[in-house]
PDB file of N, CA and C in Angstrom:
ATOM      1  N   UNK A   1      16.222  -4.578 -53.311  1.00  0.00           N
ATOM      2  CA  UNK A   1      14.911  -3.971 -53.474  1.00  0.00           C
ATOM      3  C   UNK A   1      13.867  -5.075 -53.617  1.00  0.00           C
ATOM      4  N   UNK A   2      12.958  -5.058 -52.740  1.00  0.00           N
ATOM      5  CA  UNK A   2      11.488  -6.099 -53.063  1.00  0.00           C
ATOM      6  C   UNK A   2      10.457  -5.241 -53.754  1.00  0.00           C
ATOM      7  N   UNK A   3       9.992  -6.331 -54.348  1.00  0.00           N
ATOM      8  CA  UNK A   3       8.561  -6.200 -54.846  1.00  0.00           C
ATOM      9  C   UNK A   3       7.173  -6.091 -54.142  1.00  0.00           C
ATOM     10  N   UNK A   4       6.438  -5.000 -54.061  1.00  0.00           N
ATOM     11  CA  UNK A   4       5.752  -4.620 -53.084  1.00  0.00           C
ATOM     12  C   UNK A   4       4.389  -4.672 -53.807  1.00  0.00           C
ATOM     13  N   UNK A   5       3.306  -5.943 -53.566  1.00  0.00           N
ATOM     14  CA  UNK A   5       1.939  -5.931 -53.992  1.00  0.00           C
ATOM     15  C   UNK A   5       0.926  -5.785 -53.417  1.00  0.00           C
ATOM     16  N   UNK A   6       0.179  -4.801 -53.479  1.00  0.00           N
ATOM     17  CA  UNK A   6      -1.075  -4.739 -52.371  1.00  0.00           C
ATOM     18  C   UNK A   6      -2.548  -5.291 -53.497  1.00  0.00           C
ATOM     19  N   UNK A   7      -3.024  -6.335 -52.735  1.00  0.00           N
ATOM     20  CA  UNK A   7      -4.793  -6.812 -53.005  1.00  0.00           C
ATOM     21  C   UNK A   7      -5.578  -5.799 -53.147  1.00  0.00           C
ATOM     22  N   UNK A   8      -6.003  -6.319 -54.061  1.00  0.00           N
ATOM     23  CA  UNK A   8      -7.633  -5.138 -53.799  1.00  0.00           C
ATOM     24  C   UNK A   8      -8.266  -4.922 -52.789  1.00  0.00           C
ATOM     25  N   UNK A   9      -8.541  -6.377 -52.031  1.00  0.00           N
ATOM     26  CA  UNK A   9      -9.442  -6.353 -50.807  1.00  0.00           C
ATOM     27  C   UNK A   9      -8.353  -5.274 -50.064  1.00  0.00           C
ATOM     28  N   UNK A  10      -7.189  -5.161 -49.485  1.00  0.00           N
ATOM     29  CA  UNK A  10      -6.403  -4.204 -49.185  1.00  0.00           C
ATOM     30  C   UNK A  10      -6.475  -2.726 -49.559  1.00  0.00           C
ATOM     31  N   UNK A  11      -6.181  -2.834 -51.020  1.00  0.00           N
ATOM     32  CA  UNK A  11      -6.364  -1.395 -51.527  1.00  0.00           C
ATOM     33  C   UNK A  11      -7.715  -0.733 -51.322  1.00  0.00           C
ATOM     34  N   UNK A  12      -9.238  -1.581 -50.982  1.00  0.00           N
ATOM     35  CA  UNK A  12      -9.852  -1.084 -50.337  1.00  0.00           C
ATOM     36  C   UNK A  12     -10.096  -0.375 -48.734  1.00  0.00           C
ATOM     37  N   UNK A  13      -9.188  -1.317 -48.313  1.00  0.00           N
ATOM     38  CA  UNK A  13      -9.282  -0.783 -46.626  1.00  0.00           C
ATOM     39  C   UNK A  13      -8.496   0.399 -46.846  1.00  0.00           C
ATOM     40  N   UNK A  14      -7.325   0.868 -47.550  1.00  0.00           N
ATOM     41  CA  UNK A  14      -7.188   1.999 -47.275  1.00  0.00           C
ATOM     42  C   UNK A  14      -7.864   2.796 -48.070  1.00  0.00           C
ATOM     43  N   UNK A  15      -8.799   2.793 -48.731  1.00  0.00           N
ATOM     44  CA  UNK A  15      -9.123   4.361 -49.483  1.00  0.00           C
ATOM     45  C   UNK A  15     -10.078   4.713 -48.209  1.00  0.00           C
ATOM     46  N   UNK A  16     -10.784   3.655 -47.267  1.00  0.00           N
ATOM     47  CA  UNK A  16     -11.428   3.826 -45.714  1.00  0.00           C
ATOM     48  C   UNK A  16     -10.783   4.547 -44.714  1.00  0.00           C
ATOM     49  N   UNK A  17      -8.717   4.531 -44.903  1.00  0.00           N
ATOM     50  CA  UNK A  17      -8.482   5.105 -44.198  1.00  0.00           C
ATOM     51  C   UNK A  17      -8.135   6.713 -43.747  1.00  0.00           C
ATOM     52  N   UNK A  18      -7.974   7.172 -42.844  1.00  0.00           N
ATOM     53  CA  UNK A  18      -7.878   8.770 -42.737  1.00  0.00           C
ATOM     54  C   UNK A  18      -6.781   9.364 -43.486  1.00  0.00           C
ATOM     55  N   UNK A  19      -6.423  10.632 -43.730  1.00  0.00           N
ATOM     56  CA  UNK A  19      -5.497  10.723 -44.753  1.00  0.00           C
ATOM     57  C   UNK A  19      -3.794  10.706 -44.120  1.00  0.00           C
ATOM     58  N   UNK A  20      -3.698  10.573 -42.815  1.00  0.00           N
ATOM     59  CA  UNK A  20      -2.497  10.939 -42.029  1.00  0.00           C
ATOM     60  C   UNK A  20      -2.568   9.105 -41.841  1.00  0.00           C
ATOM     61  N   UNK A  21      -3.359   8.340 -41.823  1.00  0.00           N
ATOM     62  CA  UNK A  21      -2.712   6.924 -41.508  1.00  0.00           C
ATOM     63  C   UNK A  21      -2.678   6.539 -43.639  1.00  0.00           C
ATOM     64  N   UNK A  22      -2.945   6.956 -44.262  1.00  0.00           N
ATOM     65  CA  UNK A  22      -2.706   6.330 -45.712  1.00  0.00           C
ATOM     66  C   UNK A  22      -1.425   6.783 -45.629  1.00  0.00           C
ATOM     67  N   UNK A  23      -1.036   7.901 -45.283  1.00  0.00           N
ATOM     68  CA  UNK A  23       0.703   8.671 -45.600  1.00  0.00           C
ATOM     69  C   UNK A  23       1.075   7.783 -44.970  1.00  0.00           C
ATOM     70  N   UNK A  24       0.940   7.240 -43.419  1.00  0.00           N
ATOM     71  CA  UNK A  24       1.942   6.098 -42.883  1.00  0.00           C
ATOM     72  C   UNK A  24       2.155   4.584 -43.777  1.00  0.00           C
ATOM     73  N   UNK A  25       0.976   4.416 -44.500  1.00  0.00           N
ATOM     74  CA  UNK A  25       0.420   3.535 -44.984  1.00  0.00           C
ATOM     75  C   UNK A  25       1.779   3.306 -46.231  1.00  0.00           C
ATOM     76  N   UNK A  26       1.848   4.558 -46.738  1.00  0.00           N
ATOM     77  CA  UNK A  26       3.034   4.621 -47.510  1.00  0.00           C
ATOM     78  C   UNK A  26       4.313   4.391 -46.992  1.00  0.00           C
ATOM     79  N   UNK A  27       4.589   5.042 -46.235  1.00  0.00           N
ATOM     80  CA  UNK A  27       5.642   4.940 -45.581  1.00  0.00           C
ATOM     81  C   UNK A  27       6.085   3.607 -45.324  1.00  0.00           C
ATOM     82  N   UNK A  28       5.069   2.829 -44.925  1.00  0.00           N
ATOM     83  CA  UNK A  28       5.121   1.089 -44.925  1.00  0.00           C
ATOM     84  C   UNK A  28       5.496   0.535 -46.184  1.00  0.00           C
ATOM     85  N   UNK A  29       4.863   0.513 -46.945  1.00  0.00           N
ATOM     86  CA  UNK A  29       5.187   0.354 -48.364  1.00  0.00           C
ATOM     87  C   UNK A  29       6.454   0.706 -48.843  1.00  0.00           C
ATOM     88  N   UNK A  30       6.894   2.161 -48.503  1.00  0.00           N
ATOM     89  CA  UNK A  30       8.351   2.055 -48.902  1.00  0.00           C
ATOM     90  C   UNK A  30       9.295   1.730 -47.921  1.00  0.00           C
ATOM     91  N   UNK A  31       9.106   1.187 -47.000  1.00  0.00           N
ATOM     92  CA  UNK A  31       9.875   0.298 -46.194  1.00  0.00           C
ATOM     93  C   UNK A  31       9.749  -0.914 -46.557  1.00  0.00           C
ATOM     94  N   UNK A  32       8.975  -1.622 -46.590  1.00  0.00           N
ATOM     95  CA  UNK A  32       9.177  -2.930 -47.036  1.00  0.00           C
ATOM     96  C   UNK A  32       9.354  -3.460 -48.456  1.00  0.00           C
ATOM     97  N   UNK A  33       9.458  -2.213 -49.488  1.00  0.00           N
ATOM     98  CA  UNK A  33       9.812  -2.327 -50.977  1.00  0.00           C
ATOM     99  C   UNK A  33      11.711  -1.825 -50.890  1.00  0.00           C
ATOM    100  N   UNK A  34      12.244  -1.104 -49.627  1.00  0.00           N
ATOM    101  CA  UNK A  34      13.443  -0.867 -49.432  1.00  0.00           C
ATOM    102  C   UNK A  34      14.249  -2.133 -48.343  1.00  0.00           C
ATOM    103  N   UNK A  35      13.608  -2.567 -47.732  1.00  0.00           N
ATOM    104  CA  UNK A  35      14.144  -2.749 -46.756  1.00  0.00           C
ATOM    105  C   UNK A  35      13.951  -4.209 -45.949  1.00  0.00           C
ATOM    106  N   UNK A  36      12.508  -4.967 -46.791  1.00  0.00           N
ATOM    107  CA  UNK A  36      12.216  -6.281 -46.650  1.00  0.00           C
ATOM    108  C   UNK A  36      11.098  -6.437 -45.613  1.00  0.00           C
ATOM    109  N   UNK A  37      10.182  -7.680 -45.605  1.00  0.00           N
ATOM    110  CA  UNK A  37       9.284  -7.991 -44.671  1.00  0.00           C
ATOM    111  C   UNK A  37       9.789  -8.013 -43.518  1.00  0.00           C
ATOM    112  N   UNK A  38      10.732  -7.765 -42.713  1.00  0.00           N
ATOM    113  CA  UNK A  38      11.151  -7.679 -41.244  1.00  0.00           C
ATOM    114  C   UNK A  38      10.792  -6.554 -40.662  1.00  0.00           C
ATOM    115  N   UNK A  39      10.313  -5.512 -40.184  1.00  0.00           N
ATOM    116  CA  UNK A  39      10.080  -4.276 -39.914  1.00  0.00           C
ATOM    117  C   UNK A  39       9.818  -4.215 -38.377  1.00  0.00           C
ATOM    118  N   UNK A  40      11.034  -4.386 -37.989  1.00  0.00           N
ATOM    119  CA  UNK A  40      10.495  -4.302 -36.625  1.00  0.00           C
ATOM    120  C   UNK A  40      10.487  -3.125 -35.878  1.00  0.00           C
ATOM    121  N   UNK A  41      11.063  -2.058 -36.309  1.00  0.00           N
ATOM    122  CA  UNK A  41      10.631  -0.456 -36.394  1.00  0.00           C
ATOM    123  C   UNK A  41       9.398  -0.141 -36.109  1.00  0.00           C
ATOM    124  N   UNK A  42       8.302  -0.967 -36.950  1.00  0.00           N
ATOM    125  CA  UNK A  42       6.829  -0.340 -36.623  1.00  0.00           C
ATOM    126  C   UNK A  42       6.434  -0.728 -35.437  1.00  0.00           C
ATOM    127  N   UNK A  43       5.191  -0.529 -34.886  1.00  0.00           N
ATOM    128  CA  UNK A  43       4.682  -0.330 -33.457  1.00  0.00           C
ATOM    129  C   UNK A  43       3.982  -2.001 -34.096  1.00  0.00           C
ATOM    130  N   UNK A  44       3.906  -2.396 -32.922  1.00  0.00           N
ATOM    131  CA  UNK A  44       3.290  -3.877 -32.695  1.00  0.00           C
ATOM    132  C   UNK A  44       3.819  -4.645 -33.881  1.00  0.00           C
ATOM    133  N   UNK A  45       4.707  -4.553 -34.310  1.00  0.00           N
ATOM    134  CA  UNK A  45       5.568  -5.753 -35.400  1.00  0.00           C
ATOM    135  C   UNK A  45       5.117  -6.473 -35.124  1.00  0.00           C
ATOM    136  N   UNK A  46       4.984  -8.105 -35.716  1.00  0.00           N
ATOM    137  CA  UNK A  46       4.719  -9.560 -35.440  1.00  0.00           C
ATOM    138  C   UNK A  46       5.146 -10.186 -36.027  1.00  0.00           C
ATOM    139  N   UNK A  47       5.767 -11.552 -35.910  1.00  0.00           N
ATOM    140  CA  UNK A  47       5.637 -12.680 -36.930  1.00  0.00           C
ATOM    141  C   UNK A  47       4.467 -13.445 -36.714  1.00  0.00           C
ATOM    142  N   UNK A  48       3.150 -13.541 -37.387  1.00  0.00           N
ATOM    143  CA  UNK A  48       2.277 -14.196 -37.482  1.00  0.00           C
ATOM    144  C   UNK A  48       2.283 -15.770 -37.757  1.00  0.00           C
ATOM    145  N   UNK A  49       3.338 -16.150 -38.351  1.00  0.00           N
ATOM    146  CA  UNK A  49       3.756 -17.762 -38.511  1.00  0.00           C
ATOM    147  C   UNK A  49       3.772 -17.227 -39.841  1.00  0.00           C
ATOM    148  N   UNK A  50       3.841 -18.980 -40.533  1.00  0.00           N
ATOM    149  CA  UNK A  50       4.360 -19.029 -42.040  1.00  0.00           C
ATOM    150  C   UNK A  50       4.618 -17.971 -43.355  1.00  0.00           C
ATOM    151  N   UNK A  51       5.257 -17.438 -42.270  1.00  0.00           N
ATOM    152  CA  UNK A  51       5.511 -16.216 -43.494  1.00  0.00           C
ATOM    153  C   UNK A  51       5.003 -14.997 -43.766  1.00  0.00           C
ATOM    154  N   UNK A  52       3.796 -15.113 -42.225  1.00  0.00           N
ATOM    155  CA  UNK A  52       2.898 -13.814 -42.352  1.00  0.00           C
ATOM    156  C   UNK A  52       3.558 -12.699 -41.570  1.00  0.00           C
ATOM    157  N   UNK A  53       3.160 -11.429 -41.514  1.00  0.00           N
ATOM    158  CA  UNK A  53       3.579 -10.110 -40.409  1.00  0.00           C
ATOM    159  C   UNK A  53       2.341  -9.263 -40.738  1.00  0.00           C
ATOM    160  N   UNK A  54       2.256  -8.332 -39.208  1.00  0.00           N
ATOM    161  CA  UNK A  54       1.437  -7.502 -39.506  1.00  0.00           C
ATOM    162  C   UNK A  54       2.243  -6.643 -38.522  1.00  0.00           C
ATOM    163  N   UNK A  55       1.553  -4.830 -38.552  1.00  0.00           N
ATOM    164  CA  UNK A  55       2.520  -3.859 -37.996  1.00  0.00           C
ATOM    165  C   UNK A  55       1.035  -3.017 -37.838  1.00  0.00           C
ATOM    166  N   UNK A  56       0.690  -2.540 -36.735  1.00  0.00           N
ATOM    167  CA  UNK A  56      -0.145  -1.086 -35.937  1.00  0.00           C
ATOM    168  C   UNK A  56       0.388   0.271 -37.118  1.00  0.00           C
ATOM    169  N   UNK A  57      -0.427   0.806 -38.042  1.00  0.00           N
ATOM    170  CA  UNK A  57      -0.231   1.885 -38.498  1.00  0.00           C
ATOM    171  C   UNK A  57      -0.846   3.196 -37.253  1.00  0.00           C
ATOM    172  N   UNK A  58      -1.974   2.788 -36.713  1.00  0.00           N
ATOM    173  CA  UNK A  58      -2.463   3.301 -35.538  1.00  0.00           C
ATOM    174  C   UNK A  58      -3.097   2.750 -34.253  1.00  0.00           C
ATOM    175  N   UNK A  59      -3.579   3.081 -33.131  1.00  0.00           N
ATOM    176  CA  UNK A  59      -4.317   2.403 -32.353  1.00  0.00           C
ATOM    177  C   UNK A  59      -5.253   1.633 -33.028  1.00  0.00           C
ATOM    178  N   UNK A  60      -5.962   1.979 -34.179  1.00  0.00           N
ATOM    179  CA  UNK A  60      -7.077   1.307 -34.577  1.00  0.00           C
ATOM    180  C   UNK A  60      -7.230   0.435 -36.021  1.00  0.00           C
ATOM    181  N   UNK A  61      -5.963   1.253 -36.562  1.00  0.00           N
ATOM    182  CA  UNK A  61      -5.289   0.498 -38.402  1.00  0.00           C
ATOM    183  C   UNK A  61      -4.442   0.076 -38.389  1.00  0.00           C
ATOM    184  N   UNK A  62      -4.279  -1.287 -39.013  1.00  0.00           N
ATOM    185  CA  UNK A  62      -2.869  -1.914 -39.061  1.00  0.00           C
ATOM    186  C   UNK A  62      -2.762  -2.611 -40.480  1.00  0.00           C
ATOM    187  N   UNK A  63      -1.837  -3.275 -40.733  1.00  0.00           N
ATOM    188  CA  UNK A  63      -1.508  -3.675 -41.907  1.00  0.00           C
ATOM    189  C   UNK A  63      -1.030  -4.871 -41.770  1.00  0.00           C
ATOM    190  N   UNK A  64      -0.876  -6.236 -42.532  1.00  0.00           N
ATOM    191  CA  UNK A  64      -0.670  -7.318 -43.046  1.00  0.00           C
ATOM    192  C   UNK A  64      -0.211  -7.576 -44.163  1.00  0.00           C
ATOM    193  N   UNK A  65       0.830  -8.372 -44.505  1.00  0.00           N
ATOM    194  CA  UNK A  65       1.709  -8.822 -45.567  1.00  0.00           C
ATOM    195  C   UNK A  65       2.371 -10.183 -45.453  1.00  0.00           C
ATOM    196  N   UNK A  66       2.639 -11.127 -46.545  1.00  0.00           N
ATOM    197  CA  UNK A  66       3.580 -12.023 -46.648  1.00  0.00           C
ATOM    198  C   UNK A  66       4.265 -12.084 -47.878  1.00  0.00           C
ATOM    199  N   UNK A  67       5.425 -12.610 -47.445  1.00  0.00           N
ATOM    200  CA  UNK A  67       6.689 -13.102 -47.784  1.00  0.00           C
ATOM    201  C   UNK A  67       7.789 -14.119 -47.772  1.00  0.00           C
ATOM    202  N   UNK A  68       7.465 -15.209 -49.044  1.00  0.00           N
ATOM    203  CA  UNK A  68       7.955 -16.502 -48.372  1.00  0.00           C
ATOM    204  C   UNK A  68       9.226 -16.423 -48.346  1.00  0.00           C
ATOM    205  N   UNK A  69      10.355 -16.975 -47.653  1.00  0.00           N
ATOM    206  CA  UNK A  69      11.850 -16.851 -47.578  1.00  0.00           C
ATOM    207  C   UNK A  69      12.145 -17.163 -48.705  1.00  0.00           C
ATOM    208  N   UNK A  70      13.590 -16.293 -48.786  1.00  0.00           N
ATOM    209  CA  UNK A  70      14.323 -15.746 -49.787  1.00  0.00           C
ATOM    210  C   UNK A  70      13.542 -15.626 -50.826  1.00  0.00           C
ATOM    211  N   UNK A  71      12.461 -14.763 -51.088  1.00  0.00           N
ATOM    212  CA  UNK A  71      11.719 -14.348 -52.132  1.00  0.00           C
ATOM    213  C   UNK A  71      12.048 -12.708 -51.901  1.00  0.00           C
ATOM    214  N   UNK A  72      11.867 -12.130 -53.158  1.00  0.00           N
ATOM    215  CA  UNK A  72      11.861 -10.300 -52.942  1.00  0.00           C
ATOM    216  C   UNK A  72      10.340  -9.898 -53.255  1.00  0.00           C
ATOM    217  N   UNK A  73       9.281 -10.810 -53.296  1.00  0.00           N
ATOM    218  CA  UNK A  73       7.899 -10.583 -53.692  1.00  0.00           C
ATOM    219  C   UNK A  73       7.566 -10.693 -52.033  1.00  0.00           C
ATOM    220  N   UNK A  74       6.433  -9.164 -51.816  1.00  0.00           N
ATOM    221  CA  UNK A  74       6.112  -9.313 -50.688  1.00  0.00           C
ATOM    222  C   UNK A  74       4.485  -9.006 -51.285  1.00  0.00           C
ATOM    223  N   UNK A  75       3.690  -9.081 -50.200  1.00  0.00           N
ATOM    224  CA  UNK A  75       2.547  -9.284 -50.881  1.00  0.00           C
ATOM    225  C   UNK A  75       1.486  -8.471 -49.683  1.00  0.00           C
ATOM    226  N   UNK A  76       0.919  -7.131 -49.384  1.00  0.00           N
ATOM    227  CA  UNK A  76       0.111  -6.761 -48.562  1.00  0.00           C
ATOM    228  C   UNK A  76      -1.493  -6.942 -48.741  1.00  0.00           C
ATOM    229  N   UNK A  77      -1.768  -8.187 -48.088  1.00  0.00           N
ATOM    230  CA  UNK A  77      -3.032  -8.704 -48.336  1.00  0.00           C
ATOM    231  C   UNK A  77      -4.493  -8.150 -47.467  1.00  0.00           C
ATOM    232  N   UNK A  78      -4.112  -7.288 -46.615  1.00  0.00           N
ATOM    233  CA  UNK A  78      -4.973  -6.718 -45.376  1.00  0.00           C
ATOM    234  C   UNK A  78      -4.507  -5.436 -45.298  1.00  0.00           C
ATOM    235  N   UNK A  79      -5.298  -4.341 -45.007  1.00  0.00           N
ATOM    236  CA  UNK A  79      -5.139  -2.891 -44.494  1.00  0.00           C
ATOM    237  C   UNK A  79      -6.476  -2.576 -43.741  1.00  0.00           C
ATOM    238  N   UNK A  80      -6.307  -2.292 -42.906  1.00  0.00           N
ATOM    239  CA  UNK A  80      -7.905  -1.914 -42.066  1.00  0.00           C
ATOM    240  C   UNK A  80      -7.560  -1.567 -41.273  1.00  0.00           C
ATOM    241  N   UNK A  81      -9.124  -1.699 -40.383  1.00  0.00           N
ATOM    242  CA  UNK A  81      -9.340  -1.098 -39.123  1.00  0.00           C
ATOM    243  C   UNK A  81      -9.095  -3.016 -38.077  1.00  0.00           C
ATOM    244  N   UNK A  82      -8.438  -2.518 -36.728  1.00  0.00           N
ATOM    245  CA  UNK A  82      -8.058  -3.718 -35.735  1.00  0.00           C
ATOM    246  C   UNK A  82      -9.040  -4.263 -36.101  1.00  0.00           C
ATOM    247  N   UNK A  83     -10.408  -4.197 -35.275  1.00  0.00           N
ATOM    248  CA  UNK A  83     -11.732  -5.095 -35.238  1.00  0.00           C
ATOM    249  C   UNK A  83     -11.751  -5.879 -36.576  1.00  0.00           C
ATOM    250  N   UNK A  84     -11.535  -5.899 -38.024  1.00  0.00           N
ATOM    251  CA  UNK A  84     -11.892  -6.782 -38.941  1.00  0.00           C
ATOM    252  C   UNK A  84     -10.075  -7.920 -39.301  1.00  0.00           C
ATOM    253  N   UNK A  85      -9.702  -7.351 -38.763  1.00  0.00           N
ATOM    254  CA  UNK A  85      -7.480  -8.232 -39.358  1.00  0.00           C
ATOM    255  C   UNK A  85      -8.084  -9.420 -39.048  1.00  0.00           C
ATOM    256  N   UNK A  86      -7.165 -10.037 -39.936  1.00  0.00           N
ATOM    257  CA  UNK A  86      -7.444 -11.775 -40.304  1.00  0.00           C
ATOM    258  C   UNK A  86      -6.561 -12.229 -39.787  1.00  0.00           C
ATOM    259  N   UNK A  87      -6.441 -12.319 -38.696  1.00  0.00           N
ATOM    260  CA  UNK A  87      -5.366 -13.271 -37.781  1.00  0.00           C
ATOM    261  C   UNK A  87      -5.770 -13.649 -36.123  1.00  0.00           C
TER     262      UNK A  87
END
């Protein structure tokens, strides 16, 4: 089981989001608090480099997290809309 932390700056992008991408939003969350930063299940998975990933919750919301190896602390630092992701 990992440790699953979402940022504020994060926890803001989703209270922005619609209520059917926050439920996916969860769904992310308990995947990667079950199952680890690898998720290659979701739509547009990535390895961003050093430790980063991000995953398409929709055409237009996606999500961002890191996780340094062999750590169970994952850390979701981004939730938004495409046009603003930090990568």
């Amino acid at each position: 089981m990992y440790k699953v932390f979402i940022k504020k700056k994060a926890l803001k992008g989703i209270e922005k989001m619609p209520v059917k991408i926050k439920e996916k939003m969860n769904v992310l969350v308990k995947d990667l608090r079950d199952k680890g930063p690898i998720r290659s299940e979701w739509p547009n998975f990535s390895d961003l480099g050093e430790d980063l990933y991000h995953c398409h919750l929709s055409y237009k919301w996606i999500a961002c997290w890191k996780s340094e190896k062999n750590s169970i602390v994952i850390e979701v630092y981004y939730a938004g809309s495409r046009e603003n992701a930090p990568y």
